[in-house]
Protein backbone atom coordinates (compact mmCIF):
# COMPACT_ATOMS: atom_id res chain seq x y z
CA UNK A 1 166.56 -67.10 -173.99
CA UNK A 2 162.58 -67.43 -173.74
CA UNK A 3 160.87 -64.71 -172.23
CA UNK A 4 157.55 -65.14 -170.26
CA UNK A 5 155.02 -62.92 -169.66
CA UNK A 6 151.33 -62.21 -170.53
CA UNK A 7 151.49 -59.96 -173.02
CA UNK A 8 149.98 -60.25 -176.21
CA UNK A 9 151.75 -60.49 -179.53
CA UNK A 10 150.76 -59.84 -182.77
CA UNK A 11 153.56 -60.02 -185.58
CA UNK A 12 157.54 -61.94 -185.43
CA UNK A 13 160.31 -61.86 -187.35
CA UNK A 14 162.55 -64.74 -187.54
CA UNK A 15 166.12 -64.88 -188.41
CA UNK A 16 168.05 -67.56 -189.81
CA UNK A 17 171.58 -68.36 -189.60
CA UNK A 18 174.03 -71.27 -191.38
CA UNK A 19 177.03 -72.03 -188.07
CA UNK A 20 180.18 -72.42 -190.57
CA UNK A 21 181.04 -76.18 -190.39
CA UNK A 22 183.78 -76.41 -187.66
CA UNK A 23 182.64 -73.46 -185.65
CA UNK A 24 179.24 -75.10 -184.09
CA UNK A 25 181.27 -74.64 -180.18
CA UNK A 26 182.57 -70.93 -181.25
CA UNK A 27 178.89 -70.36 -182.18
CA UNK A 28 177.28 -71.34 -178.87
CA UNK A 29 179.51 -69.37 -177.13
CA UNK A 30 179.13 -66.63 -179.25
CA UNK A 31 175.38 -66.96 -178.55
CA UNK A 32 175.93 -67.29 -174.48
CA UNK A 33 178.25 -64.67 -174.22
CA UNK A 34 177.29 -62.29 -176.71
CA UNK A 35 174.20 -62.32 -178.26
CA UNK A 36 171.82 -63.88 -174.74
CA UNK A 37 173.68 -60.51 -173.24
CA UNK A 38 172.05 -58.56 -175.36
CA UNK A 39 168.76 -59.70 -175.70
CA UNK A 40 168.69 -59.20 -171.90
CA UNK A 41 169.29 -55.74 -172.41
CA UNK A 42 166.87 -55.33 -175.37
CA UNK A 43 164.29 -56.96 -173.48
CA UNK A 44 164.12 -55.30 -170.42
CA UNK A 45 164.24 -51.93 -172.61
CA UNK A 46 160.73 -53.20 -174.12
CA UNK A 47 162.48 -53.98 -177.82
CA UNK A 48 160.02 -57.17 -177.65
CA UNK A 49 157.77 -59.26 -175.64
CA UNK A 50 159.08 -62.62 -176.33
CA UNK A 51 162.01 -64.41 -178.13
CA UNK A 52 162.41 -67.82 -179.05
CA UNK A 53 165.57 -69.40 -180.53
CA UNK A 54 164.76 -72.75 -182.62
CA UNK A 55 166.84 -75.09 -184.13
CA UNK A 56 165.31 -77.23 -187.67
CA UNK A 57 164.81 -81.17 -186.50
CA UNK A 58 165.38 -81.43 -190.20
CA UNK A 59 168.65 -81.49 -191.04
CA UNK A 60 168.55 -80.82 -194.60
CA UNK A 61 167.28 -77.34 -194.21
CA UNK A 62 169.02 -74.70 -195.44
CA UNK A 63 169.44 -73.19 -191.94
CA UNK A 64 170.58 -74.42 -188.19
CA UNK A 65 169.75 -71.65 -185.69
CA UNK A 66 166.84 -69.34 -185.93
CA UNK A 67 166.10 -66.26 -183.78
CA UNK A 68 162.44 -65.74 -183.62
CA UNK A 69 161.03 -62.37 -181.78
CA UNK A 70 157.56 -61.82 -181.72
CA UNK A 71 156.20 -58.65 -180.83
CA UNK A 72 153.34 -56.54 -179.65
CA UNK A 73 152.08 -54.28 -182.41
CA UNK A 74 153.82 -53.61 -185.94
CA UNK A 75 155.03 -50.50 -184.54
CA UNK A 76 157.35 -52.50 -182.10
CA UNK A 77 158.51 -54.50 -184.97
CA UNK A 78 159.33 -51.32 -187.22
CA UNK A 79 161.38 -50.01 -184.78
CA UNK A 80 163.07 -53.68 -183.56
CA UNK A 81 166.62 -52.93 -185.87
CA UNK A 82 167.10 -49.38 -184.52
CA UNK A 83 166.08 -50.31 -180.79
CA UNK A 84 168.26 -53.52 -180.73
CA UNK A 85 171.35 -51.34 -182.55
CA UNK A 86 170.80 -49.39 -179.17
CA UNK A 87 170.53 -51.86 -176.80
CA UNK A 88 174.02 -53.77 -178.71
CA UNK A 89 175.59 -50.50 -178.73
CA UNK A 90 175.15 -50.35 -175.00
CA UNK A 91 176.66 -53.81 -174.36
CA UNK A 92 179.50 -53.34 -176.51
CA UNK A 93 180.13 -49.76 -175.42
CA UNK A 94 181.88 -48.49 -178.18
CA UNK A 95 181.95 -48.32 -182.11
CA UNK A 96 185.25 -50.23 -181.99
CA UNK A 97 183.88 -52.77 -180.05
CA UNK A 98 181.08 -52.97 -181.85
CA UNK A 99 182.98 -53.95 -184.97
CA UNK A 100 184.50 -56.10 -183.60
CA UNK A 101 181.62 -58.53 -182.51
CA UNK A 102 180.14 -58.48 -186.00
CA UNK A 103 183.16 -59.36 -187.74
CA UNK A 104 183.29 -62.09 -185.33
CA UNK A 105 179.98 -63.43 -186.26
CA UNK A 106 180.73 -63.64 -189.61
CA UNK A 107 183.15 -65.63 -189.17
CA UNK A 108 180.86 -68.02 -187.36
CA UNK A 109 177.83 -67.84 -189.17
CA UNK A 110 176.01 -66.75 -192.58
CA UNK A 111 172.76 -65.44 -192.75
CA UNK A 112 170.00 -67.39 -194.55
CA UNK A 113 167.07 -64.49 -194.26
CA UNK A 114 164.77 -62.86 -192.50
CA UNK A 115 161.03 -63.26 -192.85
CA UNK A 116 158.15 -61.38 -190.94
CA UNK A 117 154.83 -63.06 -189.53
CA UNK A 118 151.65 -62.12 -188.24
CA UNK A 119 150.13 -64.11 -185.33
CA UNK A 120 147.23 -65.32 -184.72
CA UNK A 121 145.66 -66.83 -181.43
């Protein structure tokens, strides 16, 4: 999902995942029928301007899918975990089936790490 619009970003954070070897087709699903789903939600609730997913051309980094949301003030940022818990929350609709997705994406990814940006025009 790419979002386009005019508004002006100052700070991201990126995410970055490891698939599992074998799960690469699980993991795209996941992504299409889970995860794009939400970010929908998030984004028309104003959680962040843009999001970008990227994949390294390089294939001996340590990662293979990256989430990167860029936002438009640090206060959007801070509150990025709590407002996307929301917007999950709402397309999961309940706790149980909330646990449920995230101990399916563990077992289709690890996380790598998260790192936070400022940006610059």
């Amino acid at each position: 999902m790419t979002t386009n619009t005019t508004q002006a970003v100052t700070c991201a954070r990126a995410f970055k995942v490891r698939v599992i070897p074998g799960q690469e087709a699980a993991y795209e699903g996941y992504l299409r029928e889970v995860v794009e789903p939400i970010d929908a939600i998030a984004h028309a609730a104003g959680v962040f301007a843009h999001m970008y997913a990227v994949r390294p051309e390089d294939p001996g980094t340590d990662w293979t899918h990256a989430r990167v949301f860029l936002f438009t003030d640090e206060a959007q940022r801070q509150r990025f975990t709590d407002t996307m818990a929301q917007a999950a929350a709402q397309f999961d609709g309940s706790a149980e089936a909330t646990e449920r997705r995230k101990a399916q994406a563990l077992t289709l990814r690890t996380t790598v790490g998260t790192s936070e940006y400022r940006v610059s025009d």
